[in-house]
N, C-alpha and C. Protein backbone atom coordinates (compact mmCIF):
# COMPACT_ATOMS: atom_id res chain seq x y z
N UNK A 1 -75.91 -30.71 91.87
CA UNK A 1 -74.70 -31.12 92.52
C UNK A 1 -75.08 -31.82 93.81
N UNK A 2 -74.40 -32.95 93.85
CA UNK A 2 -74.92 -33.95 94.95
C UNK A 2 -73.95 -33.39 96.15
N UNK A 3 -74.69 -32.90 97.41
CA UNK A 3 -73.61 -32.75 98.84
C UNK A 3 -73.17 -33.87 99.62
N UNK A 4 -72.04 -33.62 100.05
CA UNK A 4 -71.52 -34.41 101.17
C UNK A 4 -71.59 -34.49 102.32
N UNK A 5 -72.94 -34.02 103.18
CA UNK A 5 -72.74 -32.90 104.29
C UNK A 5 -73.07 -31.73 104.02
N UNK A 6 -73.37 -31.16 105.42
CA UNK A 6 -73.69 -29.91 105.38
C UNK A 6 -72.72 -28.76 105.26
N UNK A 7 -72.44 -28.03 104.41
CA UNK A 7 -71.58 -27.35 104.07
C UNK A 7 -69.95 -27.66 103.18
N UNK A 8 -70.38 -29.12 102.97
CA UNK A 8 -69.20 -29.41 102.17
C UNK A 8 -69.19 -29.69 100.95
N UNK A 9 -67.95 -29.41 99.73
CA UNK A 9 -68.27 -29.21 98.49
C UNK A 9 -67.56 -30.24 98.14
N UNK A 10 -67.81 -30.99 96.57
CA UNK A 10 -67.32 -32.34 96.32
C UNK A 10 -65.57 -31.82 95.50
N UNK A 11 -65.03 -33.17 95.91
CA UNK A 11 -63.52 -32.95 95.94
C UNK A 11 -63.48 -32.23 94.36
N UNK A 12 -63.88 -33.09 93.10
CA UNK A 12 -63.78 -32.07 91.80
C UNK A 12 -63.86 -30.30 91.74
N UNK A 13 -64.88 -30.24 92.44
CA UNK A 13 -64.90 -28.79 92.30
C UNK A 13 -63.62 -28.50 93.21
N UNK A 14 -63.39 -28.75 94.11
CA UNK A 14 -62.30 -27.97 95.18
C UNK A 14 -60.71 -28.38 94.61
N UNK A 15 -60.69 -29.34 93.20
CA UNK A 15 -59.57 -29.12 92.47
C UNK A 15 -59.51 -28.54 91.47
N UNK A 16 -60.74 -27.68 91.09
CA UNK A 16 -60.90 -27.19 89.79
C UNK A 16 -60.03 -25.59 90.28
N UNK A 17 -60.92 -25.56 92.06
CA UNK A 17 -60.64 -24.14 91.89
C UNK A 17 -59.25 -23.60 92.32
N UNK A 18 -58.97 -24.80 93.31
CA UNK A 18 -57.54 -24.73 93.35
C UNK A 18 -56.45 -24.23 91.73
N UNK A 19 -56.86 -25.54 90.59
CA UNK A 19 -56.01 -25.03 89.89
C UNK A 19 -56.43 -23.77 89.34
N UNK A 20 -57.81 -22.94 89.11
CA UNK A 20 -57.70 -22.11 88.56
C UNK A 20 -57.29 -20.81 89.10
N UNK A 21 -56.67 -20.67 90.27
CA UNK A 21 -56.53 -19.59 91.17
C UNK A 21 -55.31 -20.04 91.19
N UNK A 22 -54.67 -21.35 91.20
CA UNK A 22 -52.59 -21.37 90.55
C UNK A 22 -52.83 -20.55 89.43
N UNK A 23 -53.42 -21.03 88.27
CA UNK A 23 -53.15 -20.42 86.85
C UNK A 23 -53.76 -18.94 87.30
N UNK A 24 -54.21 -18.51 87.83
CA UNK A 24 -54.53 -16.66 87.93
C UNK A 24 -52.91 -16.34 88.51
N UNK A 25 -52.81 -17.01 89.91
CA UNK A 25 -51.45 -16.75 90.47
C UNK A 25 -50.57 -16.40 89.19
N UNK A 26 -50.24 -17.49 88.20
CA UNK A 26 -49.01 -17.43 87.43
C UNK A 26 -48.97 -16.55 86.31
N UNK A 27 -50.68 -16.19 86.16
CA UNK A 27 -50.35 -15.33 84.86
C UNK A 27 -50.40 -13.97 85.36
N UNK A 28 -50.67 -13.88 86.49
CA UNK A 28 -50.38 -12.19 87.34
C UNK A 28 -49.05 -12.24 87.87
N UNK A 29 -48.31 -13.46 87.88
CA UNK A 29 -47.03 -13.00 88.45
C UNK A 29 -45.77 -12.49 87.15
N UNK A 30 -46.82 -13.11 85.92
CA UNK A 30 -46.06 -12.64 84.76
C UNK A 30 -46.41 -11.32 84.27
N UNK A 31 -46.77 -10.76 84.50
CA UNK A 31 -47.21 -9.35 84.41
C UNK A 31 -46.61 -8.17 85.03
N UNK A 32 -45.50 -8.71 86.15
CA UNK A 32 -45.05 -7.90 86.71
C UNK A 32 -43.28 -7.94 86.30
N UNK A 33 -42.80 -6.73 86.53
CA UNK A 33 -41.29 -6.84 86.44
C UNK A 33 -40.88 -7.54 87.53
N UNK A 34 -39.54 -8.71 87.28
CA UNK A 34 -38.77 -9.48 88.24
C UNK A 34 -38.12 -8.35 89.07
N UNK A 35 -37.93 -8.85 90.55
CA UNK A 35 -37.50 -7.78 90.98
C UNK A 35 -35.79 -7.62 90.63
N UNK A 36 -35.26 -8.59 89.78
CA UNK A 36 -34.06 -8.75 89.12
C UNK A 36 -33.86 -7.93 88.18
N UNK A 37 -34.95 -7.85 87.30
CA UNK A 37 -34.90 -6.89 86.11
C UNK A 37 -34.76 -5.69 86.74
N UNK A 38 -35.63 -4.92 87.95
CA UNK A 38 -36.00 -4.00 88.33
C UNK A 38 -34.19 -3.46 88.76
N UNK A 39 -34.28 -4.24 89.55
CA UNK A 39 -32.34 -3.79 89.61
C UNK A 39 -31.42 -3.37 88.80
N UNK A 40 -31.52 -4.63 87.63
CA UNK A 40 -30.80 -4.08 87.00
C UNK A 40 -30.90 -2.93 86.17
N UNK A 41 -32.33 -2.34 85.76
CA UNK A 41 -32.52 -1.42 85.20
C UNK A 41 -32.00 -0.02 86.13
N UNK A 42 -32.24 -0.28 87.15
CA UNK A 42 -31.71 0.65 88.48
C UNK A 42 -30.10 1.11 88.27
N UNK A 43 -29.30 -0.12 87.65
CA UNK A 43 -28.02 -0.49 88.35
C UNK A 43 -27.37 0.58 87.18
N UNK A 44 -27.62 0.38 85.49
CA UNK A 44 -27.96 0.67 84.36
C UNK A 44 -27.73 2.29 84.46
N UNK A 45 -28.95 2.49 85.07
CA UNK A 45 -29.02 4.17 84.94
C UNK A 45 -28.03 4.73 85.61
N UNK A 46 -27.41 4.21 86.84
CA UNK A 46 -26.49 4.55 87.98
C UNK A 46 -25.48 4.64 87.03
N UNK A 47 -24.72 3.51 86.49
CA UNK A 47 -23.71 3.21 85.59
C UNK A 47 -23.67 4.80 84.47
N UNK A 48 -24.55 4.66 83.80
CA UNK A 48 -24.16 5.67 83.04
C UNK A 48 -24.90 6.99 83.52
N UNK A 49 -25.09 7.55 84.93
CA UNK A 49 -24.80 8.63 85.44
C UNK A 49 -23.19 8.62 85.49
N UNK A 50 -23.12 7.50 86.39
CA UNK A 50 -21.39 7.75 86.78
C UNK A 50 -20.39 7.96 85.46
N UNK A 51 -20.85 7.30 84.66
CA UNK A 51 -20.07 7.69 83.54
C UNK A 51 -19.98 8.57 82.77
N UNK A 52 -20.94 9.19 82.77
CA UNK A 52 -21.80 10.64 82.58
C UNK A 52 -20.57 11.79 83.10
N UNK A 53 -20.48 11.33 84.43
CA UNK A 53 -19.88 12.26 85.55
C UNK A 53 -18.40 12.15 85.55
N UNK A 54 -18.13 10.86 85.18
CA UNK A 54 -16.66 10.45 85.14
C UNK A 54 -16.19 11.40 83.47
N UNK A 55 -16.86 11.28 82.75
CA UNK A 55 -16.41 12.13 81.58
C UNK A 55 -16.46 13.77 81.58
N UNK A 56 -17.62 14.06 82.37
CA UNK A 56 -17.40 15.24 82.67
C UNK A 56 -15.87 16.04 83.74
N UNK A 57 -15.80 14.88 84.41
CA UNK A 57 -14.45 15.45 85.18
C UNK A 57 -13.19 15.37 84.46
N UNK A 58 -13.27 14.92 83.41
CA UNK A 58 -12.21 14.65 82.20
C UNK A 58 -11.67 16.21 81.57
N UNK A 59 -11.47 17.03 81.61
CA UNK A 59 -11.37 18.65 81.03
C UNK A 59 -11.23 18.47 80.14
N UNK A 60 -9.82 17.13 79.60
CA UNK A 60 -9.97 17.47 77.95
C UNK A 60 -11.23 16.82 76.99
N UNK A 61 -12.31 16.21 77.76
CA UNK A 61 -13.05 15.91 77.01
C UNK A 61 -14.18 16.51 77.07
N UNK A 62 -14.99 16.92 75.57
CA UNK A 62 -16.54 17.91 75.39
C UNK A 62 -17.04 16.73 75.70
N UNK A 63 -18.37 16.45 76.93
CA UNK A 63 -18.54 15.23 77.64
C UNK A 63 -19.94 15.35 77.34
N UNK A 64 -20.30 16.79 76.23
CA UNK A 64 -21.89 17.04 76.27
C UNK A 64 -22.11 16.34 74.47
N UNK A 65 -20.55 16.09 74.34
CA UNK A 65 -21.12 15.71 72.70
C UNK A 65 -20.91 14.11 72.43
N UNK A 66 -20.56 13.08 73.81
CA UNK A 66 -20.87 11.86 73.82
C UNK A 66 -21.91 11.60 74.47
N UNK A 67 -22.52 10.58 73.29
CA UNK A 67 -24.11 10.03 74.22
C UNK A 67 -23.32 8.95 75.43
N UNK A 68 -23.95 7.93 76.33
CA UNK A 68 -23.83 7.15 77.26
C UNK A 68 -24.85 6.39 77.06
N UNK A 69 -25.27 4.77 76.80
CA UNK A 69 -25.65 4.16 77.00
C UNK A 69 -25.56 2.88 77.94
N UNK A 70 -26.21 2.74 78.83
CA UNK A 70 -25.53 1.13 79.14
C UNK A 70 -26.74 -0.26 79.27
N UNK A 71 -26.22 -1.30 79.28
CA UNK A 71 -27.33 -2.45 79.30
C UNK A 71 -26.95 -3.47 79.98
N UNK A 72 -27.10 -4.00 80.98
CA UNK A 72 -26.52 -5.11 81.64
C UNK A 72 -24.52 -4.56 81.63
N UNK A 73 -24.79 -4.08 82.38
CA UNK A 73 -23.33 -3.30 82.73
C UNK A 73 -22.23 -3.14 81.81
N UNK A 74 -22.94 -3.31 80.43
CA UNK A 74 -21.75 -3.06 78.85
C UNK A 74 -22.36 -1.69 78.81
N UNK A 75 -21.13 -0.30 78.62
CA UNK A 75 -21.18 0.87 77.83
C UNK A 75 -21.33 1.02 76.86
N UNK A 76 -21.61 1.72 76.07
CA UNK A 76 -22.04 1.96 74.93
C UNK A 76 -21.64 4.02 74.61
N UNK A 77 -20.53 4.02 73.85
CA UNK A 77 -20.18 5.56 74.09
C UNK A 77 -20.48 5.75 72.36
N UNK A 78 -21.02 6.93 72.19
CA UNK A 78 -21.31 7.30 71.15
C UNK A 78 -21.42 9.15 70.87
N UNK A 79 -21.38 9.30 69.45
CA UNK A 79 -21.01 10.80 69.41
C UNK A 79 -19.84 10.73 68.27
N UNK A 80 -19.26 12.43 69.00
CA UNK A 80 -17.98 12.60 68.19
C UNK A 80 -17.06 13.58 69.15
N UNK A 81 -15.77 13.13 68.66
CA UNK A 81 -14.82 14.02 69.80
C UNK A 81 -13.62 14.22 68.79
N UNK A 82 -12.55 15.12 69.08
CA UNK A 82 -11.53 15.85 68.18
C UNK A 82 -10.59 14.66 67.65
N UNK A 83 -10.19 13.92 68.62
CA UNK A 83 -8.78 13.20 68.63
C UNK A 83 -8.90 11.98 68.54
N UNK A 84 -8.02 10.79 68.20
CA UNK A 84 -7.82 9.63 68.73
C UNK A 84 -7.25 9.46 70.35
N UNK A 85 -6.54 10.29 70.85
CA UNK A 85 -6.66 10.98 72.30
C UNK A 85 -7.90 11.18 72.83
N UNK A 86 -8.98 11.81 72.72
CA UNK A 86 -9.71 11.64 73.38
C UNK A 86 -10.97 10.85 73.20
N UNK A 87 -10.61 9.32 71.98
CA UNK A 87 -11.33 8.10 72.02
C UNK A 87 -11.18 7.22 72.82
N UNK A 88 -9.60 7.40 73.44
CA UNK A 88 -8.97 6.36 74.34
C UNK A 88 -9.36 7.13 75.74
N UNK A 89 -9.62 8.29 75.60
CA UNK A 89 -9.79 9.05 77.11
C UNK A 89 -11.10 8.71 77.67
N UNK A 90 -11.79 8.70 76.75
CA UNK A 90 -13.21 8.47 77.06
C UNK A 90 -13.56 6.99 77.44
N UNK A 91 -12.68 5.88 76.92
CA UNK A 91 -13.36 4.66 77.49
C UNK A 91 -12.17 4.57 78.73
N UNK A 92 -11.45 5.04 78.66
CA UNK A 92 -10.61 5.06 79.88
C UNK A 92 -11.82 5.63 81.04
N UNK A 93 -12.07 6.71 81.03
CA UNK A 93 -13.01 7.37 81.95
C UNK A 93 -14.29 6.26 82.27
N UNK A 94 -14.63 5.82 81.54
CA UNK A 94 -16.25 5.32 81.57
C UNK A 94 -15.69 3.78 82.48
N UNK A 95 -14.28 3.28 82.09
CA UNK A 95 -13.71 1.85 82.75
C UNK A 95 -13.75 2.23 83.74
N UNK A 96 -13.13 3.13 84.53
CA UNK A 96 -13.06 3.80 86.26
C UNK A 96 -14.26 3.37 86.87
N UNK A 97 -15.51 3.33 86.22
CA UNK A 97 -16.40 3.43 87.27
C UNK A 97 -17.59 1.84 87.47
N UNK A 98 -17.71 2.35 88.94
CA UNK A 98 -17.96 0.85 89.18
C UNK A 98 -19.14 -0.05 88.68
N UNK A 99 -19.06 -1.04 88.69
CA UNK A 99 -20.36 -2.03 88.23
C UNK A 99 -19.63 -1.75 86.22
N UNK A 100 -19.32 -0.92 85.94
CA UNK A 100 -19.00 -1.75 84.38
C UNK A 100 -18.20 -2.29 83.71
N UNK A 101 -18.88 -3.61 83.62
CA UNK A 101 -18.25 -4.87 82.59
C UNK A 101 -17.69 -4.61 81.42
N UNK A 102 -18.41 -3.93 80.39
CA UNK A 102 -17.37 -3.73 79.61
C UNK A 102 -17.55 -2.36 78.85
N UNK A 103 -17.09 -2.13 77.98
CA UNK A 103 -17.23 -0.24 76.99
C UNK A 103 -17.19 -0.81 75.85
N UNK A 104 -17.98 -0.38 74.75
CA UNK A 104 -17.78 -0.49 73.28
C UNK A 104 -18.41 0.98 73.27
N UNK A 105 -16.73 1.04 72.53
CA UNK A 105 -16.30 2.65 72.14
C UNK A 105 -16.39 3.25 71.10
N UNK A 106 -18.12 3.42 70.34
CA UNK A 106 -18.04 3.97 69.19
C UNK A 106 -17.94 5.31 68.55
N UNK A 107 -17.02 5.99 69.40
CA UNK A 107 -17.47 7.35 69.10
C UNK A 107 -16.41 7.28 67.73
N UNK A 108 -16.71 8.84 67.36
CA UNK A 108 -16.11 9.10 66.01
C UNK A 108 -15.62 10.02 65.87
N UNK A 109 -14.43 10.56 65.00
CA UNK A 109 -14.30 11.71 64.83
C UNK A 109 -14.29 12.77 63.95
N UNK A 110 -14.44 13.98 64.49
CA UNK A 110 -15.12 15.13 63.71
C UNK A 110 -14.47 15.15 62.45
C-alpha cells in the first residue's frame, strides 16, 4: 500500500471502512426492539390488566373464566360465561377502559 504522508491512509480504504461500520451500524440496529414496539407491548399488557380488573369489579361476572387478550389496543375476550347478559357485560366492561380501540367478543356460552 502506497502512503500519502506520514500517518495518512489512502482515501479507498477510509471509504471502505466508513461503509463497513454504516452496514455494522444498521444490522445491529436491527437486532434490537423499536422503542415503539417496546411501548406498545408495555401499553398491551396495561390494557388487559385493566381489563382484567374492570371485569373483575363486574359481580355479575365469573371474571376468572374469561381469558383477556390484547394486541395493538384490539381486545380479544374469550372463555365462557352463563348468559347473553353477561356477553354484553363483559365487552361493556373491557370498552370502559382506557387506550382500547376496539373488543372482539368471543366468549361463549356454557
Amino acid at each position: 500500500m502506497k502512503r500519502f504522508g506520514i500517518g495518512k491512509v489512502p482515501a479507498a480504504v477510509s471509504a471502505t471502512t466508513l461503509l463497513a461500520t454504516l452496514a455494522l451500524c444498521g444490522i445491529a440496529g436491527c437486532a434490537t426492539d423499536s422503542p415503539t414496539a417496546t411501548v406498545q407491548q408495555t401499553d398491551d399488557a396495561g390494557i388487559s390488566a385493566g381489563v382484567k380488573a374492570a371485569l373483575l369489579g363486574d359481580a355479575s361476572l365469573k371474571a376468572s373464566e374469561i381469558d383477556v387478550d390484547t394486541d395493538q389496543g384490539v381486545v380479544r375476550l374469550s372463555g365462557f360465561v352463563s348468559s347473553a347478559d353477561e356477553v354484553a357485560a363483559a365487552a361493556a366492561a373491557a370498552r370502559t377502559v382506557r387506550g382500547v380501540r376496539s373488543v372482539r367478543n368471543e366468549l361463549r356460552l356454557k
